[in-house]
N, C-alpha and C. Protein backbone atom coordinates (compact mmCIF):
# COMPACT_ATOMS: atom_id res chain seq x y z
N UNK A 1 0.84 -1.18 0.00
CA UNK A 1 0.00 0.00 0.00
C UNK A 1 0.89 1.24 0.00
N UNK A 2 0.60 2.27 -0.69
CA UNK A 2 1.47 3.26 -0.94
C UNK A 2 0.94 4.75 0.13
N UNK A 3 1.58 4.74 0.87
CA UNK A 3 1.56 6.20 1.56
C UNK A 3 0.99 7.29 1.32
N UNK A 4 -0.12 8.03 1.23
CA UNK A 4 -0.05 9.45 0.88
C UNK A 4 0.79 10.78 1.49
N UNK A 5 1.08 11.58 1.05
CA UNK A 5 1.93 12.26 1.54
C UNK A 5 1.66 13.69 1.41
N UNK A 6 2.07 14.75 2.15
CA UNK A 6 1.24 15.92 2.55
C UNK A 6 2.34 16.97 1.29
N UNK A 7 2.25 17.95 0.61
CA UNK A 7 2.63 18.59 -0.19
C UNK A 7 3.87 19.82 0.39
N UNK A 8 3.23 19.89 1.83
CA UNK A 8 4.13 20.87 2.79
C UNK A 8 5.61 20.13 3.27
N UNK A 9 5.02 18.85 3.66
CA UNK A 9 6.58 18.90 4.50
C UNK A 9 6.54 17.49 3.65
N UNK A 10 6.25 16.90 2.33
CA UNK A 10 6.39 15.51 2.14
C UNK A 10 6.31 14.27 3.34
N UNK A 11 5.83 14.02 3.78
CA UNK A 11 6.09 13.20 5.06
C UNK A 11 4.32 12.51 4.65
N UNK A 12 4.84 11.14 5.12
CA UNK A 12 4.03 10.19 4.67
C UNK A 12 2.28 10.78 6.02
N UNK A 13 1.31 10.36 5.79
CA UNK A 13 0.01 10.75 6.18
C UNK A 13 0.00 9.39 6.99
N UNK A 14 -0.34 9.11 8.13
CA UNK A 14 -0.65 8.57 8.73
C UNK A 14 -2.11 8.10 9.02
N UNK A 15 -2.42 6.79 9.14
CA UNK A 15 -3.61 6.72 8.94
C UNK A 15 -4.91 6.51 9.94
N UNK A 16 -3.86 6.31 11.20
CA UNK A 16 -4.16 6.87 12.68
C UNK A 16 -4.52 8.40 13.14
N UNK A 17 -5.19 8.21 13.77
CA UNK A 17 -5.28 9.79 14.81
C UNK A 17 -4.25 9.81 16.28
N UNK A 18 -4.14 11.10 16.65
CA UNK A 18 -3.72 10.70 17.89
C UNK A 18 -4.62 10.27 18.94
N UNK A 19 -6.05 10.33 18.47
CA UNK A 19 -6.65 9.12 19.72
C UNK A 19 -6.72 7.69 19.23
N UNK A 20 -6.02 7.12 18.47
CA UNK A 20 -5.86 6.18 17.71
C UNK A 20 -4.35 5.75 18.61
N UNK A 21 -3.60 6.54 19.19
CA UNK A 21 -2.45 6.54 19.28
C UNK A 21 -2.62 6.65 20.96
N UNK A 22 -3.55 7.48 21.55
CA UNK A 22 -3.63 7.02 22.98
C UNK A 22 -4.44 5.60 23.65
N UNK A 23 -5.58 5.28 22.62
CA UNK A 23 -6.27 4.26 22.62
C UNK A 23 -5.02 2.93 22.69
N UNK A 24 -4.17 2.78 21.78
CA UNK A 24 -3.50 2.08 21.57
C UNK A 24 -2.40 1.81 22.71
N UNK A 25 -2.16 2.93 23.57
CA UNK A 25 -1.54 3.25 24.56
C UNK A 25 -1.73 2.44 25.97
N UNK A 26 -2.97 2.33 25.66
CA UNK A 26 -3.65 1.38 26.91
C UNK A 26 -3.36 0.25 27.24
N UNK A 27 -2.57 -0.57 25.96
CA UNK A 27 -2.26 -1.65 26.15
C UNK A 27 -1.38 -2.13 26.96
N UNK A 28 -0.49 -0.80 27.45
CA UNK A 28 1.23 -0.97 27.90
C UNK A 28 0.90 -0.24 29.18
N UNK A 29 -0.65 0.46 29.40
CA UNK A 29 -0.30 1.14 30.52
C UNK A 29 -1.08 0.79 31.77
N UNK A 30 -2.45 0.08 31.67
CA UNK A 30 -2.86 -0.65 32.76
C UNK A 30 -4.21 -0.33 31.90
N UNK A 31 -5.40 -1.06 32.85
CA UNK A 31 -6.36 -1.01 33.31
C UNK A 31 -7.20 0.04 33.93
N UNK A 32 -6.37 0.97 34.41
CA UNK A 32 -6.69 2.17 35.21
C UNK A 32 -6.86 3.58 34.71
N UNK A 33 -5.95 2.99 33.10
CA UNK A 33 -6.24 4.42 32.58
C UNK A 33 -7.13 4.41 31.75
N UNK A 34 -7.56 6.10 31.22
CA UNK A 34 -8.72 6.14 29.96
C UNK A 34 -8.17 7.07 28.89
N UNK A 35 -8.76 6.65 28.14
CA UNK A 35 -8.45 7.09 26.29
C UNK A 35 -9.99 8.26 26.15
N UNK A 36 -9.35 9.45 25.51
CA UNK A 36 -10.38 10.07 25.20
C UNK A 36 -9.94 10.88 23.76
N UNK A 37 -11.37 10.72 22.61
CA UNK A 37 -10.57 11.23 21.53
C UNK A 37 -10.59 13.24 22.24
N UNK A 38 -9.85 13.98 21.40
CA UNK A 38 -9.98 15.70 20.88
C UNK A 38 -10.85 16.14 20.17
N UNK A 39 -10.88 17.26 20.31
CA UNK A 39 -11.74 18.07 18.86
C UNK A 39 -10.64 17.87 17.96
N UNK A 40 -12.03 17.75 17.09
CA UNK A 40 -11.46 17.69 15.57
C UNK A 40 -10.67 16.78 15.19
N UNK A 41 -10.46 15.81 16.40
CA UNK A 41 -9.62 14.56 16.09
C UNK A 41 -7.86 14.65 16.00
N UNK A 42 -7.69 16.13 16.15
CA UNK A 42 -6.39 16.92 15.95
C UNK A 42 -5.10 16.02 17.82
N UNK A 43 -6.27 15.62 18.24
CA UNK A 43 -5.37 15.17 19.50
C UNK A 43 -6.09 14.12 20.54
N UNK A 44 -5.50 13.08 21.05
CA UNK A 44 -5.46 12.37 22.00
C UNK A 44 -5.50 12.87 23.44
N UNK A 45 -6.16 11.77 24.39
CA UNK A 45 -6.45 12.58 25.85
C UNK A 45 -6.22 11.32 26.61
N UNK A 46 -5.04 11.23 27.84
CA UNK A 46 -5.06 10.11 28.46
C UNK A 46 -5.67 10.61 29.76
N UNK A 47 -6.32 9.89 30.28
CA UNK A 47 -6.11 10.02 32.33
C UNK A 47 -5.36 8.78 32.82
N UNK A 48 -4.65 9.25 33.80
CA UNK A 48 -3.79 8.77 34.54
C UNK A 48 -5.09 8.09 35.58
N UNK A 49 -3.97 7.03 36.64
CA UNK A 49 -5.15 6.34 37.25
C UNK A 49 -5.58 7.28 38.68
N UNK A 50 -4.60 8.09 38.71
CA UNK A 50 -4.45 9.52 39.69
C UNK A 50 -5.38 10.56 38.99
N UNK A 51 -5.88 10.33 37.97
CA UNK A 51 -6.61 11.71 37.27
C UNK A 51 -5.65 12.62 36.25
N UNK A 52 -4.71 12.36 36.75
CA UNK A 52 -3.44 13.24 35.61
C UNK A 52 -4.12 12.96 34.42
N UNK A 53 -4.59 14.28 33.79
CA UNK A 53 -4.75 14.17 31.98
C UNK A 53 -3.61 14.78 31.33
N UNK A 54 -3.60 14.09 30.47
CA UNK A 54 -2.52 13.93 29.15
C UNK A 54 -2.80 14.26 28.14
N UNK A 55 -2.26 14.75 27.09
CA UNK A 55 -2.55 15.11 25.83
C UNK A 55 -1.05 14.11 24.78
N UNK A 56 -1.96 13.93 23.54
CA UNK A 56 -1.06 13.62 22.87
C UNK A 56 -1.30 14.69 21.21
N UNK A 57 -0.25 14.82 20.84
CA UNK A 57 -1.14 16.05 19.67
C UNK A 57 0.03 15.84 18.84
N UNK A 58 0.00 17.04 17.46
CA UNK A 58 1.16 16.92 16.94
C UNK A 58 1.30 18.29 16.69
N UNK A 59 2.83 19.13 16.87
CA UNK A 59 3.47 20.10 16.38
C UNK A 59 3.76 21.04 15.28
N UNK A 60 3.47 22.04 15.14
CA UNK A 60 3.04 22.47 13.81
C UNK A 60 4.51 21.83 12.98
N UNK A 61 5.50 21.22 13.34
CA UNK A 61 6.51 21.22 12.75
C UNK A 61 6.65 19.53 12.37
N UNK A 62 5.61 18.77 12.66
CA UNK A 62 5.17 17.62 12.01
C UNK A 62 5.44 16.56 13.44
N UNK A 63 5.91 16.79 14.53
CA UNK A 63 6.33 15.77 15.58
C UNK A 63 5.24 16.01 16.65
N UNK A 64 5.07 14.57 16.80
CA UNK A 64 4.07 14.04 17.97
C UNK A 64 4.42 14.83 19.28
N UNK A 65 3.89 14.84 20.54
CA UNK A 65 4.28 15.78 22.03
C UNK A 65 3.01 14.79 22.25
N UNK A 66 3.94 14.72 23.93
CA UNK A 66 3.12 13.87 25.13
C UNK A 66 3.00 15.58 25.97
N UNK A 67 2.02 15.53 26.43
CA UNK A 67 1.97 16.65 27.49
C UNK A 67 1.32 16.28 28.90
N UNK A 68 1.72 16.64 29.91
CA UNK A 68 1.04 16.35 31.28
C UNK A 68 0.60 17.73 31.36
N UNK A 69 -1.03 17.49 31.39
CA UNK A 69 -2.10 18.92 31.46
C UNK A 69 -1.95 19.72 32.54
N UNK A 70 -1.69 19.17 33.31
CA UNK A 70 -1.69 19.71 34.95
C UNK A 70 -0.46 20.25 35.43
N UNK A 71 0.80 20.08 34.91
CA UNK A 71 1.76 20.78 34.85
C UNK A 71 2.31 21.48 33.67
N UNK A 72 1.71 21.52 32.52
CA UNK A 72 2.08 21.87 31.27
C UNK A 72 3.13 21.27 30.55
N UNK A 73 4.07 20.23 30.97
CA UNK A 73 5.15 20.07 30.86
C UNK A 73 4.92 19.16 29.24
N UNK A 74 5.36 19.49 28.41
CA UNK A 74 5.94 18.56 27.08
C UNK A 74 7.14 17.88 26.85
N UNK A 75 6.95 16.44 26.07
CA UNK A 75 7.99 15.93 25.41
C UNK A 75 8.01 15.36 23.98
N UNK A 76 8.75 15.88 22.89
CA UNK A 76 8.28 15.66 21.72
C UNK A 76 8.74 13.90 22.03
N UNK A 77 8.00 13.14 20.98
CA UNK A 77 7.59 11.80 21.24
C UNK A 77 9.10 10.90 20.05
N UNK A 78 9.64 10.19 20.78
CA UNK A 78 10.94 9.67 19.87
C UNK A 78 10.46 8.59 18.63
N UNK A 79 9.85 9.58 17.78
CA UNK A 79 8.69 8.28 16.73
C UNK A 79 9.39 8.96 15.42
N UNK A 80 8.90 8.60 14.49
CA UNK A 80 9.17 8.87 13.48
C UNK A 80 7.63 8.82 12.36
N UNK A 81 7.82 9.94 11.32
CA UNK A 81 6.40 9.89 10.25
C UNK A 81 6.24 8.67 10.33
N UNK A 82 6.88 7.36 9.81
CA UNK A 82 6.82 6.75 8.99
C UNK A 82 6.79 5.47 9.96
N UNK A 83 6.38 5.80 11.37
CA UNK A 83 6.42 4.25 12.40
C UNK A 83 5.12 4.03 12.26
N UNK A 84 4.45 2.73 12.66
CA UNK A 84 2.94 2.34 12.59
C UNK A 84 2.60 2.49 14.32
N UNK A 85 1.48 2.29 14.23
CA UNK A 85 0.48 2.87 15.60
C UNK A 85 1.17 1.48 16.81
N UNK A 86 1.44 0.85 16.74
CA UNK A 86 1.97 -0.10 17.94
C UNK A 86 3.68 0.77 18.61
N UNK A 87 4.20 0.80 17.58
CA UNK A 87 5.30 1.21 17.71
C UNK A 87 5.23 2.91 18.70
N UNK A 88 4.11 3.95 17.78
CA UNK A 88 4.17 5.17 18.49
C UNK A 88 3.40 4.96 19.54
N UNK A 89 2.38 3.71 19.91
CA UNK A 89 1.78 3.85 21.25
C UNK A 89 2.68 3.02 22.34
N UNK A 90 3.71 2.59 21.86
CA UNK A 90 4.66 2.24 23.15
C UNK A 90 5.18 3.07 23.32
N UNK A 91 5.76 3.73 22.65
CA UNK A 91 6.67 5.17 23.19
C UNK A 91 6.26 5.95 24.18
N UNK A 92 4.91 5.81 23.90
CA UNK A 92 3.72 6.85 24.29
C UNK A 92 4.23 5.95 26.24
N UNK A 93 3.95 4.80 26.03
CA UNK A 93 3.77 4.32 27.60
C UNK A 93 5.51 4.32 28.09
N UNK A 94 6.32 4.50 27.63
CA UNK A 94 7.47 4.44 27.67
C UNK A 94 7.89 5.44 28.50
N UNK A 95 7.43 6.83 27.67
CA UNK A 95 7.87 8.19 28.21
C UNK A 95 7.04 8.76 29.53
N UNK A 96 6.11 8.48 29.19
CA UNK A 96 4.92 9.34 30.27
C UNK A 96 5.02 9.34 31.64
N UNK A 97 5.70 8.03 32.12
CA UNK A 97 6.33 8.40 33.34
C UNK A 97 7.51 9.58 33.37
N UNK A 98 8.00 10.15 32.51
CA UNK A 98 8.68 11.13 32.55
C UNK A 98 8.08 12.58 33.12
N UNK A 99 7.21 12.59 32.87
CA UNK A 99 6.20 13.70 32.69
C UNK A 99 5.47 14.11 34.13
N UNK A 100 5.66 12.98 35.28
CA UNK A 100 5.11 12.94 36.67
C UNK A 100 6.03 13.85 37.63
């Protein structure tokens, strides 16, 4: 299957959302947490099993960011355009303890 690709920055279109990408997240992170899609589908929403909400979104400069809502704090996400949704939703559970 061939990629579509955006005209601005060439970079392959992904065929996930980022609530596609927090949903997926759940798998690595328990039972306790919840997946919520964004407006406009533009971003992902985790809760922590503490209530901590999370954002997952992407950068006008084409890179994914984990954010902890409650402290503002960001980390752009170590993924790449061109990884599939298993791959960027481990990262996702990887980093987020960073963010506490």
């Amino acid at each position: 299957m061939k990629r579509r690709t955006t005209a601005y920055h060439n970079q392959p279109i992904p065929t996930f959302s980022p609530y596609d990408v927090a949903n997926a997240a759940l798998a690595h992170l328990g039972d306790q947490w919840q997946a919520d899609p964004g407006p406009w589908a533009v971003t992902g929403h985790l809760k922590a099993w503490d209530g901590t909400p999370f954002t997952i979104g992407v950068n006008p400069t084409g890179e994914l960011f984990l954010r902890n809502d409650h402290l503002g704090d960001a980390v752009a996400l170590p993924v790449e355009p061109t990884d599939d949704l298993a791959t960027i939703a481990r990262a996702v559970a990887d980093i987020i303890g960073d963010l506490y």
